[in-house]
C-alpha atoms as a PDB file:
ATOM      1  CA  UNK A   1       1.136   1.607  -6.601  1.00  0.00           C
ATOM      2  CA  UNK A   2      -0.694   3.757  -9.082  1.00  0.00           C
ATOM      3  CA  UNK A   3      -2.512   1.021 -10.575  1.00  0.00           C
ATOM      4  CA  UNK A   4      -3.116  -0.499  -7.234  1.00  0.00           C
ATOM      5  CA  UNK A   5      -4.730   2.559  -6.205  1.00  0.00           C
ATOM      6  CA  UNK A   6      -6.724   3.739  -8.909  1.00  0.00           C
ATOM      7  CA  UNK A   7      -8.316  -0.027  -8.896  1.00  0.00           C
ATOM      8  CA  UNK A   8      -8.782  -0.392  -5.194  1.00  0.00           C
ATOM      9  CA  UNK A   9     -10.984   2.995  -6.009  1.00  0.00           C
ATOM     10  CA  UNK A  10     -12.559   1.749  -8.686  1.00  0.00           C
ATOM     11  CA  UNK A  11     -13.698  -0.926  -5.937  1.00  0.00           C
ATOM     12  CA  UNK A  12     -14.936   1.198  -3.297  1.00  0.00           C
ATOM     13  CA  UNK A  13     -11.582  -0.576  -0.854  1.00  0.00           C
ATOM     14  CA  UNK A  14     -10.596   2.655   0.907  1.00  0.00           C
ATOM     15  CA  UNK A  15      -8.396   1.232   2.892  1.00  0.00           C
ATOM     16  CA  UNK A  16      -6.338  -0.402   0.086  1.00  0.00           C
ATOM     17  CA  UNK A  17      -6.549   3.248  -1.481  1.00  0.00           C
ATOM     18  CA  UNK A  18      -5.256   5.132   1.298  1.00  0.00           C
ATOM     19  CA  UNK A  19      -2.648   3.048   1.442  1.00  0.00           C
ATOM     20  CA  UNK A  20      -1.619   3.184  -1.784  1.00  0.00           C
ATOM     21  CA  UNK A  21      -1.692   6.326  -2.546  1.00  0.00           C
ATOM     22  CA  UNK A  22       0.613   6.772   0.812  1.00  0.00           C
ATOM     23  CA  UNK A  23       3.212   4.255  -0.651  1.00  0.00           C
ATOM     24  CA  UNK A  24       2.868   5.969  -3.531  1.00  0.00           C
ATOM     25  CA  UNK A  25       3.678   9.067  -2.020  1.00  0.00           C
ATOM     26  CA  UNK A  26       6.701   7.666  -0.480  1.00  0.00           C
ATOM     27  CA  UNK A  27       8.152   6.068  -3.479  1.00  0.00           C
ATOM     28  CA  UNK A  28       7.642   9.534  -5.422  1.00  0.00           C
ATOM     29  CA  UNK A  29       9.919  11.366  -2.653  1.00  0.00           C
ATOM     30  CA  UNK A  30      12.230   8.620  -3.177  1.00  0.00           C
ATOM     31  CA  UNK A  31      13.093   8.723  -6.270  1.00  0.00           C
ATOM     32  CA  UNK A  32      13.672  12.468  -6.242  1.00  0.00           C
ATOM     33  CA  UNK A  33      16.364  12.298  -3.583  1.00  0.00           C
ATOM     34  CA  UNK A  34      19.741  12.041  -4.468  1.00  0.00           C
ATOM     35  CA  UNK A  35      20.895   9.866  -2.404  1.00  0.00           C
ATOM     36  CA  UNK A  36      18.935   6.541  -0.214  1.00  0.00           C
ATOM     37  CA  UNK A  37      20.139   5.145   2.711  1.00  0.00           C
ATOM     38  CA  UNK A  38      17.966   1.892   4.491  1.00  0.00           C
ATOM     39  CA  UNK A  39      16.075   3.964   7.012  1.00  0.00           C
ATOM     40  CA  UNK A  40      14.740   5.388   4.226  1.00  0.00           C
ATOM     41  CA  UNK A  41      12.467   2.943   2.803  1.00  0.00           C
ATOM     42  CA  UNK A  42      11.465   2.165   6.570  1.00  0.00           C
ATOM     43  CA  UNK A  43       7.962   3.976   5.919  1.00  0.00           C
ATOM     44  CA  UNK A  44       7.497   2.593   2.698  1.00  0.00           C
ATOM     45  CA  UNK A  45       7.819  -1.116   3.870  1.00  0.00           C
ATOM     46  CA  UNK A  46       5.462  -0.110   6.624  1.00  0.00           C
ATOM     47  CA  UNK A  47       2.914   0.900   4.113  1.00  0.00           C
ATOM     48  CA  UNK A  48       3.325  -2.366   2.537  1.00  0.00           C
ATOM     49  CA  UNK A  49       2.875  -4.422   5.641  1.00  0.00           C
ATOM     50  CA  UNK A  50      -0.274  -2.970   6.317  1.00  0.00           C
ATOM     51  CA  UNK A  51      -1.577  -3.450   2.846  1.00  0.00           C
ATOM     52  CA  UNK A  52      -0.279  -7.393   3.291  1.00  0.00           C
ATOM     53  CA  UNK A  53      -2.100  -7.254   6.534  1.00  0.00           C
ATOM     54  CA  UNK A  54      -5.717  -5.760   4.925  1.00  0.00           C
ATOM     55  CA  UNK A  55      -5.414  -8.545   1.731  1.00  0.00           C
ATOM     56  CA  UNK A  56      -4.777 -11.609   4.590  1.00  0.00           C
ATOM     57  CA  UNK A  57      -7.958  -9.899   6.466  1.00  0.00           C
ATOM     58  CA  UNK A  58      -9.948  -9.497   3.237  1.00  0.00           C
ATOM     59  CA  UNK A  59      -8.975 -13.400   2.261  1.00  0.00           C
ATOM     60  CA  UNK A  60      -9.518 -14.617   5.622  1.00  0.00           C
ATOM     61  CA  UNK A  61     -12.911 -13.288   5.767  1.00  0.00           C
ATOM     62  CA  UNK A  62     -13.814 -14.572   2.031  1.00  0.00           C
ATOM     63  CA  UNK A  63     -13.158 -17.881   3.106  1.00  0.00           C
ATOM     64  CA  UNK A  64     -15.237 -17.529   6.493  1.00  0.00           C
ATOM     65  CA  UNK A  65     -18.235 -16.144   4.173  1.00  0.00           C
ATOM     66  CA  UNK A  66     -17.940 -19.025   1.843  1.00  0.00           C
END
């Protein structure tokens, strides 16, 4: 996620870093707790279905352009 965000930066795609950085987030709070359960990584596989969702609308509208 770090890398993921500091490049999506380095692009000028805010959406892919505000995303990031909020999976990142998530996945830092997750490893400090002591013990998971599966509603736990319920916001973090949120985070990663929107960032799915932004890279199919980034690809689909590469393809339209071309």
């Amino acid at each position: 996620m770090h890398s993921l965000k500091g490049e999506s930066s380095a692009l000028k795609l805010h959406g892919f870093t505000k995303i990031s950085s909020e999976a990142g987030d998530k996945l830092q709070a997750l490893q400090n707790q002591s013990e998971l359960a599966g509603n736990d990584f319920l916001a973090l596989a949120i985070h990663l279905d929107e960032l799915f969702m932004l890279s199919e609308t980034i690809e689909t509208l590469g393809q339209c352009i071309n």
